[in-house]
Protein backbone atom coordinates (compact mmCIF):
# COMPACT_ATOMS: atom_id res chain seq x y z
CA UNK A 1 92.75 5.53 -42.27
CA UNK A 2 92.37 2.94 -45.02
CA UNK A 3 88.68 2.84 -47.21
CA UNK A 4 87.85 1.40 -49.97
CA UNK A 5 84.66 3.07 -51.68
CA UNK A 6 82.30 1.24 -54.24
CA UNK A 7 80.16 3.92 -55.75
CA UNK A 8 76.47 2.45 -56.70
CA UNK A 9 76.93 1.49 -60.17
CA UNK A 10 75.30 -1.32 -62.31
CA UNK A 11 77.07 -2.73 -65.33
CA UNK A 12 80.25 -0.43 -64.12
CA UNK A 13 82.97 -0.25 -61.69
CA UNK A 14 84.09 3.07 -59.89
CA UNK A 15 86.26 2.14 -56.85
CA UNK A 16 87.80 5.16 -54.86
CA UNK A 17 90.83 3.97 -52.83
CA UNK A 18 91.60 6.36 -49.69
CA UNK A 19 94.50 6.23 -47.67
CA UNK A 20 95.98 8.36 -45.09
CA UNK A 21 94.60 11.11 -46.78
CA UNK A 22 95.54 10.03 -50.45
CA UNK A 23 92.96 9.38 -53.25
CA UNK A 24 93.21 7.10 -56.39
CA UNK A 25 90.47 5.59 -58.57
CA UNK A 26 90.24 2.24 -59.99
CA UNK A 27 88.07 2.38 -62.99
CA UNK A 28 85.40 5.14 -63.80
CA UNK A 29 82.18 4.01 -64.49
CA UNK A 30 80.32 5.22 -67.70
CA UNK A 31 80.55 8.90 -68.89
CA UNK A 32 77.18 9.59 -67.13
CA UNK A 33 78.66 8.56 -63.92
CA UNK A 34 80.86 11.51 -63.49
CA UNK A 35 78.20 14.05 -62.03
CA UNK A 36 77.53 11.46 -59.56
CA UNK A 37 81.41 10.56 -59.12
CA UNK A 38 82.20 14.63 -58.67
CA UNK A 39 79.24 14.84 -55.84
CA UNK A 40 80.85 11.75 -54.39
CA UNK A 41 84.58 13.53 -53.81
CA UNK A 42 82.99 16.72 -53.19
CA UNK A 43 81.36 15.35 -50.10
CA UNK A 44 84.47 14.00 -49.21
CA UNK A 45 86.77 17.31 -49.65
CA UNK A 46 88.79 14.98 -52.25
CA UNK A 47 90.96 17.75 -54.14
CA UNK A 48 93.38 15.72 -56.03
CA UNK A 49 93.38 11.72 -57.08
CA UNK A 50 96.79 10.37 -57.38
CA UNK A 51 96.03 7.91 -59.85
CA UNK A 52 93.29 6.81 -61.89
CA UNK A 53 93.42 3.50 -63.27
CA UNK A 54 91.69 1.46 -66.17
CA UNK A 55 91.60 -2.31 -66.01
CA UNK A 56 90.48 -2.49 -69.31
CA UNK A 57 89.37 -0.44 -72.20
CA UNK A 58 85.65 -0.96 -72.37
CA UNK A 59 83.27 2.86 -71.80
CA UNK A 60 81.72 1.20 -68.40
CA UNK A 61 85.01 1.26 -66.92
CA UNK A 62 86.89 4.34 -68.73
CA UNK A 63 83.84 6.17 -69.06
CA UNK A 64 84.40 9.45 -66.60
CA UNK A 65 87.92 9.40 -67.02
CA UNK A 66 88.42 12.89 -69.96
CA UNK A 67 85.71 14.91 -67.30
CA UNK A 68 87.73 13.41 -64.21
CA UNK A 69 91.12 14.49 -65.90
CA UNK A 70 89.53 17.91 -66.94
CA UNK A 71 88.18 18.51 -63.27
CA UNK A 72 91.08 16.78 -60.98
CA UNK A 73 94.80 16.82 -60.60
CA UNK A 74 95.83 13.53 -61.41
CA UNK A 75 99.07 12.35 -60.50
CA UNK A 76 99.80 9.18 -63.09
CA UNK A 77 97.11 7.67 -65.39
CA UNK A 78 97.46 3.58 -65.63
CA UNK A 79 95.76 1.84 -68.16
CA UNK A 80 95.26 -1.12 -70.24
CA UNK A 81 94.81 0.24 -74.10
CA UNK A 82 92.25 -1.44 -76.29
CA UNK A 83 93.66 -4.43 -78.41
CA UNK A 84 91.55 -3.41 -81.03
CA UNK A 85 90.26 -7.18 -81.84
CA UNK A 86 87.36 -6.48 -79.15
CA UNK A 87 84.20 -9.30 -80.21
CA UNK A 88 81.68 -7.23 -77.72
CA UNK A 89 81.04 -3.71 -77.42
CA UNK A 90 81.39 -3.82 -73.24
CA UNK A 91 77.26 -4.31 -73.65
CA UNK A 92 77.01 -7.67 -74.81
CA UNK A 93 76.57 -6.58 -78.19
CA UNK A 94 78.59 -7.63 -81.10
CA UNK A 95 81.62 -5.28 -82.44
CA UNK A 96 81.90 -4.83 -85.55
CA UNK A 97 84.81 -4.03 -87.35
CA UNK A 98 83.89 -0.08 -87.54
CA UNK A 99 83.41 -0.11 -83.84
CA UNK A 100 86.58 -1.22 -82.84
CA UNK A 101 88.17 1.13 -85.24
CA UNK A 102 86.44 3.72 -83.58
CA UNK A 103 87.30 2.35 -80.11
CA UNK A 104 91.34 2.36 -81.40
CA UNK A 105 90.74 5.97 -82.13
CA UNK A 106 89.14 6.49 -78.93
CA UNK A 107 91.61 4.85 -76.92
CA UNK A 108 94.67 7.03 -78.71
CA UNK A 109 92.71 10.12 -77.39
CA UNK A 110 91.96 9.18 -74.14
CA UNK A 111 95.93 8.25 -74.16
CA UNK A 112 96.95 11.61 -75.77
CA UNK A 113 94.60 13.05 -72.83
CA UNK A 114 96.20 11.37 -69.94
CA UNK A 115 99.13 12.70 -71.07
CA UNK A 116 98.40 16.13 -71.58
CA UNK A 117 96.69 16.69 -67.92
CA UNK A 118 98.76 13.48 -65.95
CA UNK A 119 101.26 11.02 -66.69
CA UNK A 120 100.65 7.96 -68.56
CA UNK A 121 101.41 4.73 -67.90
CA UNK A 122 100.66 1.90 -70.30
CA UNK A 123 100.01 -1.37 -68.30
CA UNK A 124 101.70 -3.70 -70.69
CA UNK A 125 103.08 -6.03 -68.33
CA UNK A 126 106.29 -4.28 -67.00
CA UNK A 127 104.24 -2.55 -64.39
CA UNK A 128 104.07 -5.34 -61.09
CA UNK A 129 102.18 -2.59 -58.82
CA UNK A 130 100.78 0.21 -58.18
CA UNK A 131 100.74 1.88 -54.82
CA UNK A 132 98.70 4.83 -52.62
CA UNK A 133 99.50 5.05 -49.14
CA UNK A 134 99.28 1.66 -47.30
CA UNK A 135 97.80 -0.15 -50.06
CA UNK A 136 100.22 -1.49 -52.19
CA UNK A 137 98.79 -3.59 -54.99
CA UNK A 138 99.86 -6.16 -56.98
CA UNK A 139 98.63 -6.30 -60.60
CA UNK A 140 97.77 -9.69 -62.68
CA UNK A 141 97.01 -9.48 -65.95
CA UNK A 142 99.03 -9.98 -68.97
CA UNK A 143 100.07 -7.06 -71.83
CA UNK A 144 97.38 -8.00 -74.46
CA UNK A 145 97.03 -11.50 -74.22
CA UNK A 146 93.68 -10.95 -77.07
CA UNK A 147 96.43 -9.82 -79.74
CA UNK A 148 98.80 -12.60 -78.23
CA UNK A 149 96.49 -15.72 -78.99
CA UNK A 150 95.63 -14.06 -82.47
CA UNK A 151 99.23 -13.25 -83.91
CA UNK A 152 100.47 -16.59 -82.42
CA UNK A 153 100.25 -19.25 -85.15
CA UNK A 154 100.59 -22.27 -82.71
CA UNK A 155 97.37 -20.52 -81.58
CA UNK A 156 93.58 -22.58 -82.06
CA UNK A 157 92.27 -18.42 -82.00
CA UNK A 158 94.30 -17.49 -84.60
CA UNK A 159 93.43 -14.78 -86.60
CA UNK A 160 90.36 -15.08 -84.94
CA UNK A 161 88.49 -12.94 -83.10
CA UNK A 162 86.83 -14.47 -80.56
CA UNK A 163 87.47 -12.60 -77.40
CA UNK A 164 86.05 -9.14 -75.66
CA UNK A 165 88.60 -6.87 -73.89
CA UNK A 166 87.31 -9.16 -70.49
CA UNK A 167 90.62 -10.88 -71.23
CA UNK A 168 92.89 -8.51 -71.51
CA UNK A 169 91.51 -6.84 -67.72
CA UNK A 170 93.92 -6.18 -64.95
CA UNK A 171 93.21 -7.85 -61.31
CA UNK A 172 94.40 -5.91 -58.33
CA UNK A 173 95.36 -7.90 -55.23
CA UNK A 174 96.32 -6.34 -51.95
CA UNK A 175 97.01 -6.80 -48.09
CA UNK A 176 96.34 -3.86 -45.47
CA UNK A 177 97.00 -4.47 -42.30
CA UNK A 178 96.36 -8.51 -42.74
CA UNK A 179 93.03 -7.08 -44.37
CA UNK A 180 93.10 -9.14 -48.31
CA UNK A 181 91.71 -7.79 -50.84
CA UNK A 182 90.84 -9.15 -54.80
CA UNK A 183 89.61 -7.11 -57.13
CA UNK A 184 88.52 -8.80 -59.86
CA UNK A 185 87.94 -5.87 -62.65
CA UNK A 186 86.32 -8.10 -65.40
CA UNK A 187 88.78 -10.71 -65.61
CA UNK A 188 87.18 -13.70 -67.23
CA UNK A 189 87.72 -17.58 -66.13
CA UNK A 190 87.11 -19.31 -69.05
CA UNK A 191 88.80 -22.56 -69.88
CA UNK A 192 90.42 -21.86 -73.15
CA UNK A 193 92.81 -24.48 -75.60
CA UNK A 194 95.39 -21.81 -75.24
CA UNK A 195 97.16 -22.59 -71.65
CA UNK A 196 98.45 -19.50 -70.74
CA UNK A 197 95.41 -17.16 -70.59
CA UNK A 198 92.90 -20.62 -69.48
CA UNK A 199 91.05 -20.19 -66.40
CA UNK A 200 92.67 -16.62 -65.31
CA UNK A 201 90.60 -15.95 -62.09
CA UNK A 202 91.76 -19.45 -60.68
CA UNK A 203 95.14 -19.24 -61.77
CA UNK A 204 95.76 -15.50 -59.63
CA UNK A 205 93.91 -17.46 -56.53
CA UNK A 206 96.79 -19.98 -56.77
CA UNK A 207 99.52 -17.47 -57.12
CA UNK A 208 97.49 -15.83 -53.85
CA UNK A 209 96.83 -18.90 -52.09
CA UNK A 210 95.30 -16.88 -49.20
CA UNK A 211 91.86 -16.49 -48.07
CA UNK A 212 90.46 -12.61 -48.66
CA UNK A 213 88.35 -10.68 -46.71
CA UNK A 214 87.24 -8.90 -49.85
CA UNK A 215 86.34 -9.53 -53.48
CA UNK A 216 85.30 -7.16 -55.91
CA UNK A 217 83.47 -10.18 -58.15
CA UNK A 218 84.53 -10.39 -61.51
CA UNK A 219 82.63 -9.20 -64.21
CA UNK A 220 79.42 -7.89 -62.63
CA UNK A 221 78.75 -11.56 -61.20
CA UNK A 222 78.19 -12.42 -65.25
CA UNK A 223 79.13 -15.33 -67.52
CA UNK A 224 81.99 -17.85 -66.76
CA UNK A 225 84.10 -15.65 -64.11
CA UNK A 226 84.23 -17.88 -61.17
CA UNK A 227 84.76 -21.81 -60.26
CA UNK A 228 84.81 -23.96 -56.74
CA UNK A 229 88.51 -24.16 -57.26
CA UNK A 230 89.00 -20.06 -56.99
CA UNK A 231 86.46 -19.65 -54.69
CA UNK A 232 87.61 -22.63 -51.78
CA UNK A 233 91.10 -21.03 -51.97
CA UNK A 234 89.87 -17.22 -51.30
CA UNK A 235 87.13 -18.25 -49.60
CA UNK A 236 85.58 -14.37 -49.13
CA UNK A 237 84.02 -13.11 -46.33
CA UNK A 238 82.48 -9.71 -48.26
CA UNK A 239 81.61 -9.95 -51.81
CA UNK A 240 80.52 -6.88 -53.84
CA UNK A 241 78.83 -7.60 -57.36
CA UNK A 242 78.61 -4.10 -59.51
CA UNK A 243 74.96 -5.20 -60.72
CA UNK A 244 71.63 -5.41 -60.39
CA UNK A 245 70.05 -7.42 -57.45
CA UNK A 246 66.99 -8.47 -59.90
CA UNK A 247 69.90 -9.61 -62.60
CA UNK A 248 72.21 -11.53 -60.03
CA UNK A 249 68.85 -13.38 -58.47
CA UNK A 250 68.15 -13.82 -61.98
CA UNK A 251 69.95 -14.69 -64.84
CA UNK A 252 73.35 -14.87 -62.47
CA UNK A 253 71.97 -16.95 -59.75
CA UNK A 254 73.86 -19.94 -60.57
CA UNK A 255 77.36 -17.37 -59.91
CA UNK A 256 75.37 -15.98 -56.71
CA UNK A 257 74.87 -19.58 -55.41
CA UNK A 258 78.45 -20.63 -55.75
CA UNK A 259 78.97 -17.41 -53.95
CA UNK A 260 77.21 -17.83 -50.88
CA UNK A 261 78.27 -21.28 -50.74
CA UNK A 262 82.37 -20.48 -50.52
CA UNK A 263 82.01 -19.83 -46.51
CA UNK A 264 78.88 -19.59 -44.26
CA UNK A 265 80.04 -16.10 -43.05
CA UNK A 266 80.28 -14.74 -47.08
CA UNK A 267 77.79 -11.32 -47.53
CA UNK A 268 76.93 -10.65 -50.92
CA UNK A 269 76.23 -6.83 -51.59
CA UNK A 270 75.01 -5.15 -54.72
CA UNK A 271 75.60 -1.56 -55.84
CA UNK A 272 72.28 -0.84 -57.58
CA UNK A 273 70.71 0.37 -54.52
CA UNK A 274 73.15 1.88 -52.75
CA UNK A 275 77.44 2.48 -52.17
CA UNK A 276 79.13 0.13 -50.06
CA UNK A 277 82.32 2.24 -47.78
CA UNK A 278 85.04 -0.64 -46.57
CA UNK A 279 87.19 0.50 -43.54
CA UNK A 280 90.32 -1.74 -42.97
CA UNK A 281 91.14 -0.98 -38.95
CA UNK A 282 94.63 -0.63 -37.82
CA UNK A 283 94.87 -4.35 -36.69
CA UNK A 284 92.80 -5.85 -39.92
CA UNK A 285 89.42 -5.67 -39.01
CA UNK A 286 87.17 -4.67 -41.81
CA UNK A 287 83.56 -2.96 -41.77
CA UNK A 288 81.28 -0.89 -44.42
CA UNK A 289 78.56 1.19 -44.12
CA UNK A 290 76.03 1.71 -47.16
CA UNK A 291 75.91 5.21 -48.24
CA UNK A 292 74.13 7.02 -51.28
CA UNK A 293 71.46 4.99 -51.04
CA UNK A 294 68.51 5.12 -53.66
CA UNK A 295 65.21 6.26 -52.04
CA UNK A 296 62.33 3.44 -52.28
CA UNK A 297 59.69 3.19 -54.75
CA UNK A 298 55.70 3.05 -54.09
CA UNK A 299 52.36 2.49 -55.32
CA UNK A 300 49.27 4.57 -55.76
CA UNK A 301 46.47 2.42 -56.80
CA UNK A 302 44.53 4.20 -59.42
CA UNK A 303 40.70 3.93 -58.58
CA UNK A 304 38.28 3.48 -61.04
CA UNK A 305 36.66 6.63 -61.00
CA UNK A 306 40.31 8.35 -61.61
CA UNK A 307 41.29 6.30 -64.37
CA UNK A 308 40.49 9.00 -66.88
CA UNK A 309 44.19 10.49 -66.32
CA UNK A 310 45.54 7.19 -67.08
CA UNK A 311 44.35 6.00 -70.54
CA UNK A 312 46.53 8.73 -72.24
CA UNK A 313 49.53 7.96 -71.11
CA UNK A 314 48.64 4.56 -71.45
CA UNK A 315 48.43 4.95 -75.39
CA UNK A 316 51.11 7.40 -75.77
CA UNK A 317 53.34 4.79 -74.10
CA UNK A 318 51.81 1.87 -76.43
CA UNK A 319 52.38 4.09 -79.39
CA UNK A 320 55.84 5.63 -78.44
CA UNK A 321 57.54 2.37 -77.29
CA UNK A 322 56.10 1.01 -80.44
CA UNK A 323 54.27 -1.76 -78.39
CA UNK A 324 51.31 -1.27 -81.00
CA UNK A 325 51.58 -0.10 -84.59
CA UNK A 326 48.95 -1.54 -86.96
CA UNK A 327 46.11 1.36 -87.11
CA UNK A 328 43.34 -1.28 -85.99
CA UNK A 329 45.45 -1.89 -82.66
CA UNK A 330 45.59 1.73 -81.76
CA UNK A 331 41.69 2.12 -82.65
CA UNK A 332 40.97 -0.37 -80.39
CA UNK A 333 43.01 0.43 -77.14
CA UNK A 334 41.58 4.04 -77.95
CA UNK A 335 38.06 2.99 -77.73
CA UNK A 336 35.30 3.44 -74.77
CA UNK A 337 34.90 -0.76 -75.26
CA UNK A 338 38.65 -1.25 -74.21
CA UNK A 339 38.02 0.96 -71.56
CA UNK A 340 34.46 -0.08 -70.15
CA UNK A 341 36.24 -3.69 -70.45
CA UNK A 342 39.28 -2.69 -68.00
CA UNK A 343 36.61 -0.59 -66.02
CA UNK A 344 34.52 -3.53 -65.43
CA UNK A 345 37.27 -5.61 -64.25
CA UNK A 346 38.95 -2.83 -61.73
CA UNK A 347 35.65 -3.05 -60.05
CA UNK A 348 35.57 -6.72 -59.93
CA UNK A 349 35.53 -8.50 -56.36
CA UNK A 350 37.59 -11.82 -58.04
CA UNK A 351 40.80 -11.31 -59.75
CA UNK A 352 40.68 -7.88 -59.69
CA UNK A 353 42.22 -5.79 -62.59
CA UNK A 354 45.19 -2.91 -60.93
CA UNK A 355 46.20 0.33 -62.27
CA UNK A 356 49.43 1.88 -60.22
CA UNK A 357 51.35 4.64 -60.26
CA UNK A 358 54.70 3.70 -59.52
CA UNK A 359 56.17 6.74 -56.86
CA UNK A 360 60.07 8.14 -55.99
CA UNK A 361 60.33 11.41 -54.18
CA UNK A 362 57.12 12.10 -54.51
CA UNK A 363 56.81 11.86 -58.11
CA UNK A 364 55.16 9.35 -60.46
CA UNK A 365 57.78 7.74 -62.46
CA UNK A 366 56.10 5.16 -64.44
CA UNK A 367 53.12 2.55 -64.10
CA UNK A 368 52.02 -0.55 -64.18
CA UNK A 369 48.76 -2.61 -64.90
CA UNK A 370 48.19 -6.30 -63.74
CA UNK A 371 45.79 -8.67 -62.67
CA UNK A 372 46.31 -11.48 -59.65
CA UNK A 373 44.45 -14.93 -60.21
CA UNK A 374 43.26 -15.90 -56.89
CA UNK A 375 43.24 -20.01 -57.89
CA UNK A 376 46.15 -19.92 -59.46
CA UNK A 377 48.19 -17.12 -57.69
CA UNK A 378 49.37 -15.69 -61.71
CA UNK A 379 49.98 -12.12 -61.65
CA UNK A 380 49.85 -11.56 -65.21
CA UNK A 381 51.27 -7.94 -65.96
CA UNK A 382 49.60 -6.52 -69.06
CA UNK A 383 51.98 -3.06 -69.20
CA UNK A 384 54.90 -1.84 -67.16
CA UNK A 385 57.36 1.15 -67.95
CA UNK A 386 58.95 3.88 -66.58
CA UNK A 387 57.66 7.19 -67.65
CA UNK A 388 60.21 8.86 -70.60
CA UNK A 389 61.94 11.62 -68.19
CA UNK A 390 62.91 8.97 -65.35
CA UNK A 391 64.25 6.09 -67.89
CA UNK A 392 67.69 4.93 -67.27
CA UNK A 393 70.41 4.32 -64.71
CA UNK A 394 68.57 0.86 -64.07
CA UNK A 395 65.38 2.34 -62.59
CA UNK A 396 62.87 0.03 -64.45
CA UNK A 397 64.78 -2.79 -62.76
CA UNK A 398 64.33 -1.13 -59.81
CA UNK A 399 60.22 -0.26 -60.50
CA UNK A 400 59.65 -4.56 -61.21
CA UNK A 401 61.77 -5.27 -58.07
CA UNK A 402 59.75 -3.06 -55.89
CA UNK A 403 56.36 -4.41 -57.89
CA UNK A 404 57.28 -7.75 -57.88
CA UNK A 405 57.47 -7.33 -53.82
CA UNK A 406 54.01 -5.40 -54.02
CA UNK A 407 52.40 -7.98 -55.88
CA UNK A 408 53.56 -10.97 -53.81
CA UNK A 409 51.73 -9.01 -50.68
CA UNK A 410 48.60 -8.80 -52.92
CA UNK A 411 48.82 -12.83 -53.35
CA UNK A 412 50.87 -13.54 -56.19
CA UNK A 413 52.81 -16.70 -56.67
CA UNK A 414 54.46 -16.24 -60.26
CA UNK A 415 54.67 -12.93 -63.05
CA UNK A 416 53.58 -13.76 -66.86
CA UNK A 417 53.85 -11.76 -69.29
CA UNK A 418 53.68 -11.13 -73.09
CA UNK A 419 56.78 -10.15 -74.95
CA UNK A 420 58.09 -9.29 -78.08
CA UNK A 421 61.06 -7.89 -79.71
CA UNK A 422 64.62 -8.11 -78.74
CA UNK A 423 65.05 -5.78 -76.10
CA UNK A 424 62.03 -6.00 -74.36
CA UNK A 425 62.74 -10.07 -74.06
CA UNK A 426 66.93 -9.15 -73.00
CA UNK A 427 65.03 -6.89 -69.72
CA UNK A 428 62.89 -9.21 -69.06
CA UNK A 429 64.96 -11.96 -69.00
CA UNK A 430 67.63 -10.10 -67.02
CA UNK A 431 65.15 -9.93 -64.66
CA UNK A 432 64.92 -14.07 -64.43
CA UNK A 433 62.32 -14.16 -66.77
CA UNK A 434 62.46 -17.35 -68.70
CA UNK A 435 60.30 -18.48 -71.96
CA UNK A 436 57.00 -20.13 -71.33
CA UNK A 437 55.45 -20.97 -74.79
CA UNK A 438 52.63 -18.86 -76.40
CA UNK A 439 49.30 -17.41 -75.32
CA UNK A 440 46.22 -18.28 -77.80
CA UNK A 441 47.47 -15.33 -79.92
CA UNK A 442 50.55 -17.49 -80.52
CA UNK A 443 52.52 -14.15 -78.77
CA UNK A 444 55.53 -15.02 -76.41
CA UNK A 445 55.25 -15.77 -73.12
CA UNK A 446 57.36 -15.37 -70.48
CA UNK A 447 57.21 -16.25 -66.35
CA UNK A 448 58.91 -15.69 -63.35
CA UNK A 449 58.37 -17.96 -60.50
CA UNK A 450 58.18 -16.30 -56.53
CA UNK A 451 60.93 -15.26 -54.80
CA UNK A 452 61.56 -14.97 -51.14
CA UNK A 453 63.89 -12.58 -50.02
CA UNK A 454 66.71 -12.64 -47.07
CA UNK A 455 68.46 -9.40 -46.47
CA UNK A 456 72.15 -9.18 -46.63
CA UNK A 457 73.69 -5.76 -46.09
CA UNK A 458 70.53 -4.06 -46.72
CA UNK A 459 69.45 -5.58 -50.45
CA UNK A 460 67.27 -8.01 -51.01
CA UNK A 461 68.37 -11.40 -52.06
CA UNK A 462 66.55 -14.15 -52.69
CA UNK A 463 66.86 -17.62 -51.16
């Protein structure tokens, strides 16, 4: 039996390889993943992995691996060490130089770990494949082609840093049973003025010159990581971007279109939602069933006459998220006229003011206030967030996506809202917000136009 196991993740790859028996990882997710990763090979009596390996050393891919190694027998360790000239921090955020000095310290422990419970083996080009069972896969990727184009004084990048540790990731390519697979750990495709590490994702398609029945998509579906050229050679059939839906609707729609334009029979699947299991049949035939899959999220509309339990939480989220600040501000959303205002416009019979409760499990994880212009069809949403104990692991993408779909059956054509400050702006344009001028106040504002939504393996896309 030959599986290949994508573990919901967003922003992280954890791929669990399983063959006759044998176990191996590619990649780890972040640290918090591991309690999820453990239930995972629990379920699945998995005792010992017989390799773990890192494509590259950024935390959402090495992540679990000192718990894994402290939990698991692990037979040999691969892994590409950090170059130590990283430009991003493996969040999209600069590095500076005390981070990667850190991250060089890091990487010597997690090394001096590997050794101490497995084996170690450095992938610095000498090692052509790895293998478990009846997967035997082929590795592209050079040694540390980051500290290549900076030490190289014929280089344009030299003694520059201008690259994240994207470059320096490993691809695995394999064929099971006629079944052919790409995974595309974050291997970038960017054309560079240094020949030898320009375009990398279309330069392994050539070398494969095959069509695939999988591909692991590079990079989370993000930034320059895929061209026509790559994809009309491996023309996928299954395609699994480790993601959010909202975010590869959104800001990566433009990847997501070249996509689902390679061949009319490519799926897309996401892993925000749920896991995606891959079984390769003895004569090449390849299925998946979902598993793990997130429960869904509702809404309790808060009537008027309950909307005492509502206004503080309302102002302890204002204050806490340091939405408001100036004394008058927090006066004023305190105040009976604030509220009488909102009151009056719950009860209204034309553009109707909402209050929700936003429900998982049973329990009220966040909420949400809006209003839906019947001319116009604007749903402008006046506060969102996810209540303190719930935040993180993606759910307030999760909360808009599931709001965004509740407010479209209420009427609503587009989503505006104000924004401010540099986070708040990155989620909401990860979402596919985009900037729409300023209100009267001369605050940001930002819309989202309507989406419609075809199901492919079980998430919503839209199309």
């Amino acid at each position: 039996m030959n599986k290949l196991h994508f573990l919901r993740a967003v922003w992280s790859d954890i791929i669990l390889v399983e063959s006759n028996g044998l176990y191996g990882l590619i990649d780890t997710g972040f640290a918090r993943a591991f309690p999820r990763i453990k239930d995972y090979l629990d379920r699945l009596g998995v005792e010992r992995l017989e390799f773990i390996l890192i494509t590259h050393f950024h935390k959402d891919h090495y992540g679990s691996l000192p718990a894994l190694l402290q939990t698991y027998p692990v037979g040999t360790v691969y892994m590409k060490k950090f170059s130590g000239l990283n430009i991003t921090d493996g969040s999209g955020h600069s590095a500076s130089d005390e981070f990667n000095a850190r991250e060089m310290e890091n990487c010597e422990r997690m090394c001096a770990l590997a050794r101490y419970h497995s084996r170690l083996v450095v992938l610095d080009g000498t090692v052509g494949h790895v293998r478990l069972g009846e997967f035997n896969f082929q590795l592209f990727g050079e040694p540390d082609a980051i500290r290549i184009m900076y030490l190289d004084p014929f280089s344009p990048y030299y003694h520059q840093i201008r690259f994240g540790e994207n470059t320096n990731s490993v691809v695995l390519y394999a064929n099971v049973n006629g079944t052919h697979i790409y995974l595309g750990g974050d291997a970038c495709n960017e054309p560079l003025e240094y020949e030898r590490y320009s375009c990398q994702n279309t330069r392994y398609a050539c070398e494969i010159n095959h069509r695939i029945d999988l591909l692991k998509v590079p990079h989370h579906c993000c930034g320059n990581v895929l061209s026509d050229r790559f994809l009309s050679i491996l023309q996928p059939r299954y395609c699994v971007a480790t993601n959010f839906t909202a975010t590869v609707n959104g800001q990566m729609k433009a990847n997501r279109d070249l996509l689902l334009a390679a061949t009319p029979e490519t799926q897309l699947l996401v892993s925000d939602v749920c896991g995606y299991c891959f079984t390769i049949g003895a004569n090449g035939d390849l299925s998946f069933e979902e598993f793990d899959r997130l429960p869904p999220i509702t809404f309790e509309e808060i009537p008027p006459e309950r909307s005492d339990e509502y206004w503080p939480l309302h102002i302890r989220y204002l204050v806490e998220d340091d939405i408001i600040s100036d004394p008058e501000d927090i006066e004023y959303f305190r105040s009976n006229k604030y509220r009488f205002e909102i009151l009056k416009h719950m009860s209204s019979t034309h553009d109707r003011h909402h209050l929700v409760y936003m429900i998982r499990d049973g329990k009220r994880i966040g909420a949400a206030s809006y209003s839906i212009s019947e001319d116009s069809g604007e749903c402008f949403l006046y506060d969102f967030w996810v209540f303190k104990p719930f935040r993180g692991d993606g759910l307030g993408h999760h909360c808009y996506m599931a709001l965004e779909s509740y407010t479209q059956s209420q009427g609503a054509e587009y989503h505006e809202i104000n924004c401010t400050g540099k986070d708040r702006t990155r989620f909401w344009k990860a979402l596919g917000f985009v900037d729409d001028g300023l209100d009267e106040w001369n605050v940001p504002l930002l819309r989202k136009n309507r989406m419609e939504y075809k199901t492919y393996g079980g998430n919503p896309f839209e199309m």
